[in-house]
N, C-alpha and C. Protein backbone atom coordinates (compact mmCIF):
# COMPACT_ATOMS: atom_id res chain seq x y z
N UNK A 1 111.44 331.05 179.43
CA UNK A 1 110.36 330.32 180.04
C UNK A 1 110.62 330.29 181.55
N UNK A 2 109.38 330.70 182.45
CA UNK A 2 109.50 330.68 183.72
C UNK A 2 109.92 329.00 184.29
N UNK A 3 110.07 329.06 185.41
CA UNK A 3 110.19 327.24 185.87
C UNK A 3 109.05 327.16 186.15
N UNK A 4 108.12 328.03 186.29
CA UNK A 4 106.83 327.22 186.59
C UNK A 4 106.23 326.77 185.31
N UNK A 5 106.42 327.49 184.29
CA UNK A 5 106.11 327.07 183.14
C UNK A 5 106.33 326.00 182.72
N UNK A 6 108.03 325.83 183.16
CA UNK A 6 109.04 324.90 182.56
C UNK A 6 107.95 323.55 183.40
N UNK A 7 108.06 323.45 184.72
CA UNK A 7 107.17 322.52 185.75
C UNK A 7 106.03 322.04 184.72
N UNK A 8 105.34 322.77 184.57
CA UNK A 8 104.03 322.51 184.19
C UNK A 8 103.69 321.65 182.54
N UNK A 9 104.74 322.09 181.89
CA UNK A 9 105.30 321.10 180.41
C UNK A 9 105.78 319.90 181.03
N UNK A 10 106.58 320.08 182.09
CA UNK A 10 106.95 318.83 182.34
C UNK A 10 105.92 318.01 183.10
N UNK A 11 104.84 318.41 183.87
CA UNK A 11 103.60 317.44 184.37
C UNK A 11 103.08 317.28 183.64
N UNK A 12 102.97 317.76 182.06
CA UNK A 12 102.54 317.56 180.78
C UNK A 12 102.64 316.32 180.49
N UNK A 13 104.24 316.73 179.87
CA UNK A 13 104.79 315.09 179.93
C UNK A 13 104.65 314.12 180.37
N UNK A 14 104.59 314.12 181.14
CA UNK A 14 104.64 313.22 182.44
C UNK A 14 103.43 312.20 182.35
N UNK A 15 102.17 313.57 182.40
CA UNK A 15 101.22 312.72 182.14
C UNK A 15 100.50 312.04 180.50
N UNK A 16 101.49 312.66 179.70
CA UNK A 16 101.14 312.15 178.55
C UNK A 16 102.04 310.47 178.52
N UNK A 17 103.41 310.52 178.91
CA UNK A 17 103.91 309.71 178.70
C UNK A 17 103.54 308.19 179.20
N UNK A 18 102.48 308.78 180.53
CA UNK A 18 101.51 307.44 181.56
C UNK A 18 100.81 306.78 180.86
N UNK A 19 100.06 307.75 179.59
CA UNK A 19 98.69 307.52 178.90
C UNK A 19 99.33 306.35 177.56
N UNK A 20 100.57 306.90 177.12
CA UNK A 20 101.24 306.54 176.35
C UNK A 20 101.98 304.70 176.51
N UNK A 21 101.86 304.81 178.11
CA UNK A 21 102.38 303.76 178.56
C UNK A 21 101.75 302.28 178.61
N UNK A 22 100.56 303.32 179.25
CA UNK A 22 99.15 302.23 179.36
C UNK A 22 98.68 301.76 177.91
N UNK A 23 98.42 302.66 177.22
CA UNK A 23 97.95 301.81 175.45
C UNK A 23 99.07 301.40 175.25
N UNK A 24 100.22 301.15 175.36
CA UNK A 24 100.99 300.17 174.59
C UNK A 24 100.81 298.96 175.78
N UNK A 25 100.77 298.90 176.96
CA UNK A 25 100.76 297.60 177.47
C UNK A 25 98.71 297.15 177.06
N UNK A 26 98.37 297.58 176.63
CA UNK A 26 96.57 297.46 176.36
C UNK A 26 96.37 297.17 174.71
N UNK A 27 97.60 297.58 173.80
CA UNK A 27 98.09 296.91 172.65
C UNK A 27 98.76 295.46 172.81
N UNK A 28 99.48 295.40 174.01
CA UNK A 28 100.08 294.19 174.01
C UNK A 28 99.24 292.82 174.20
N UNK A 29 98.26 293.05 175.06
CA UNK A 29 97.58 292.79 175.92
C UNK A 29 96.54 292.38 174.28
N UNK A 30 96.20 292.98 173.82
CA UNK A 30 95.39 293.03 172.28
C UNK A 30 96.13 291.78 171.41
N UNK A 31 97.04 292.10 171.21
CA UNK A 31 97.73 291.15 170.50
C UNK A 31 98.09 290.05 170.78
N UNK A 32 98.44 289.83 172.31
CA UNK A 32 98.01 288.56 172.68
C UNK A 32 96.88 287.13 172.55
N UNK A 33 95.83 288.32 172.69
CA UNK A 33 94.55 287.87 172.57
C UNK A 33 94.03 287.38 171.38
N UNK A 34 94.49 288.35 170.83
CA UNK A 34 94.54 288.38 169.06
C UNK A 34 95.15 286.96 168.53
N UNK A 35 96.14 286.92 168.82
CA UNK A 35 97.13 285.32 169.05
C UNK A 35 96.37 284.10 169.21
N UNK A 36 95.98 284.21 170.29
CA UNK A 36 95.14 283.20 170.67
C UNK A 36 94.02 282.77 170.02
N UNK A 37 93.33 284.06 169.77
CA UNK A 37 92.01 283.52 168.67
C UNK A 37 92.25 283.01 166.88
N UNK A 38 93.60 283.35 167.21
CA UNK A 38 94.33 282.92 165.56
C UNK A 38 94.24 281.55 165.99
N UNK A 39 94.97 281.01 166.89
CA UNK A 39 94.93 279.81 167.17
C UNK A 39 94.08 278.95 167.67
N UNK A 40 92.48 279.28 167.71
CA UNK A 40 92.26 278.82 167.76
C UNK A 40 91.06 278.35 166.72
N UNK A 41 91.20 279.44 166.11
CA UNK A 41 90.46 279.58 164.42
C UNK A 41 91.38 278.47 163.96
N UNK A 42 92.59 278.34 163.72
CA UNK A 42 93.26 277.08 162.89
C UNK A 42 92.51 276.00 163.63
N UNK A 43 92.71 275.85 165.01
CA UNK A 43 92.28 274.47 165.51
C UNK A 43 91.10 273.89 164.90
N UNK A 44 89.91 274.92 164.46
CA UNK A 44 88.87 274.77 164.51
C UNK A 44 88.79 274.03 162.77
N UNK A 45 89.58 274.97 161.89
CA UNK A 45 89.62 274.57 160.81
C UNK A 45 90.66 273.10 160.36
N UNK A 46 91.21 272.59 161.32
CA UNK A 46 92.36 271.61 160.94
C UNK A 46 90.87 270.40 161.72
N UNK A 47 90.16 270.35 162.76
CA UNK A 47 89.49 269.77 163.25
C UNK A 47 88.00 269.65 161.63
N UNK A 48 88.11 270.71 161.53
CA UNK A 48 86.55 270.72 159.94
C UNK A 48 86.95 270.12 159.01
N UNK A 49 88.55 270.11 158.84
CA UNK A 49 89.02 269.45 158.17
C UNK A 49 89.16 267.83 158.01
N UNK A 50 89.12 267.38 159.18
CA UNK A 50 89.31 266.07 159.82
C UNK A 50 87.57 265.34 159.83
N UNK A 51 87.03 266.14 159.91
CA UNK A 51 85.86 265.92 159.69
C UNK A 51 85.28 265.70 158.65
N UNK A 52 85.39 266.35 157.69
CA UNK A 52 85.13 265.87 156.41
C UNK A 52 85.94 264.87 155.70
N UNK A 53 86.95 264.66 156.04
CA UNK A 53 87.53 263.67 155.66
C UNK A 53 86.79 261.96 156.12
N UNK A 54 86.40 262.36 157.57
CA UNK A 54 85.52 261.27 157.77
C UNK A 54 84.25 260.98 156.97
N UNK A 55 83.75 262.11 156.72
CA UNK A 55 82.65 262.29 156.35
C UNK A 55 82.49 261.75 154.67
N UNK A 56 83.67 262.00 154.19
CA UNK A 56 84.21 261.81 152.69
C UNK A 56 83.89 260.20 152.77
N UNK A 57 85.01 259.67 153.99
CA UNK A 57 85.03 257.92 154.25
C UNK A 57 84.15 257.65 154.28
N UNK A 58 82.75 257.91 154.97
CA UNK A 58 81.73 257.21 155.12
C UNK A 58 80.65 257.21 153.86
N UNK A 59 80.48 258.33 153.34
CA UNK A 59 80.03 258.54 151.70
C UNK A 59 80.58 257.07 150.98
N UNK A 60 81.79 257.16 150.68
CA UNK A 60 82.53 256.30 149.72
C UNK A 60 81.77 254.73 150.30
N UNK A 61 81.98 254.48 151.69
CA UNK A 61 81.21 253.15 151.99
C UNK A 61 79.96 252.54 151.93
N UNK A 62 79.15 253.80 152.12
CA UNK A 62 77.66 253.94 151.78
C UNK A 62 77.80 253.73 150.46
N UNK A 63 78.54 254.28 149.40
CA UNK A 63 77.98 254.01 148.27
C UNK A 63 78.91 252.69 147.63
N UNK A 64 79.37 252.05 148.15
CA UNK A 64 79.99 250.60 148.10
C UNK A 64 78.85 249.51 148.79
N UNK A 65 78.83 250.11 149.59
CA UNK A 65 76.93 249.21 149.98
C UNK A 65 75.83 249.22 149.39
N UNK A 66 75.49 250.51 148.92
CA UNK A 66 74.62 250.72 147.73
C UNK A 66 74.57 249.57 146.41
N UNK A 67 75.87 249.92 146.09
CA UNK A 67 76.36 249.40 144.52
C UNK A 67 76.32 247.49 145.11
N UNK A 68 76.79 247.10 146.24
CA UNK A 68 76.46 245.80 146.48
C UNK A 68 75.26 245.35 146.80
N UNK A 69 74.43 246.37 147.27
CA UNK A 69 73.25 245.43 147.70
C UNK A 69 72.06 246.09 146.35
N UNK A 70 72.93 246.64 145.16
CA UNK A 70 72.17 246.91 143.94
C UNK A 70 70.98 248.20 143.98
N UNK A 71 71.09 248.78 145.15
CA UNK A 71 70.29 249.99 145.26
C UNK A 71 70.01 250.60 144.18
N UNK A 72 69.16 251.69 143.74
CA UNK A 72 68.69 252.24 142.87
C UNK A 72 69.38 253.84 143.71
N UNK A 73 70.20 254.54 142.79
CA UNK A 73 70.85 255.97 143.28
C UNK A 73 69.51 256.61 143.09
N UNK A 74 69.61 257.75 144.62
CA UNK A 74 68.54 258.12 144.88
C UNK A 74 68.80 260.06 144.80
């Protein structure tokens, strides 16, 4: 193999290894992100969660008011 040849595999390289460089920091960069929206999907569901639990409480009282003030279930 000539050196110019040899040269020219190696600007090959070179520039494959840039391309190679950049998607893994643009993977990282992904997964980060990725991270974050995990977290904030839980938030969302630990908060829906909390919510219905209120929501559960206030049912149960409504129908303790019902049953005292003799309502007819509707």
């Amino acid at each position: 193999m000539t050196e110019e040849m040899a040269n020219l595999v190696l600007e090959q390289l070179r520039h494959i290894r840039q391309r190679v460089d950049r998607t893994d920091e643009k993977v990282d960069t992904v997964i980060l992100r990725l991270g974050i929206i995990e977290g904030h999907v839980a938030n969302f569901h630990v908060s829906e969660a909390g919510q219905n639990l209120e929501i559960d409480r206030i049912r149960n009282r409504l129908d303790r008011i019902e049953r005292r003030l003799e309502l007819p279930e509707s």
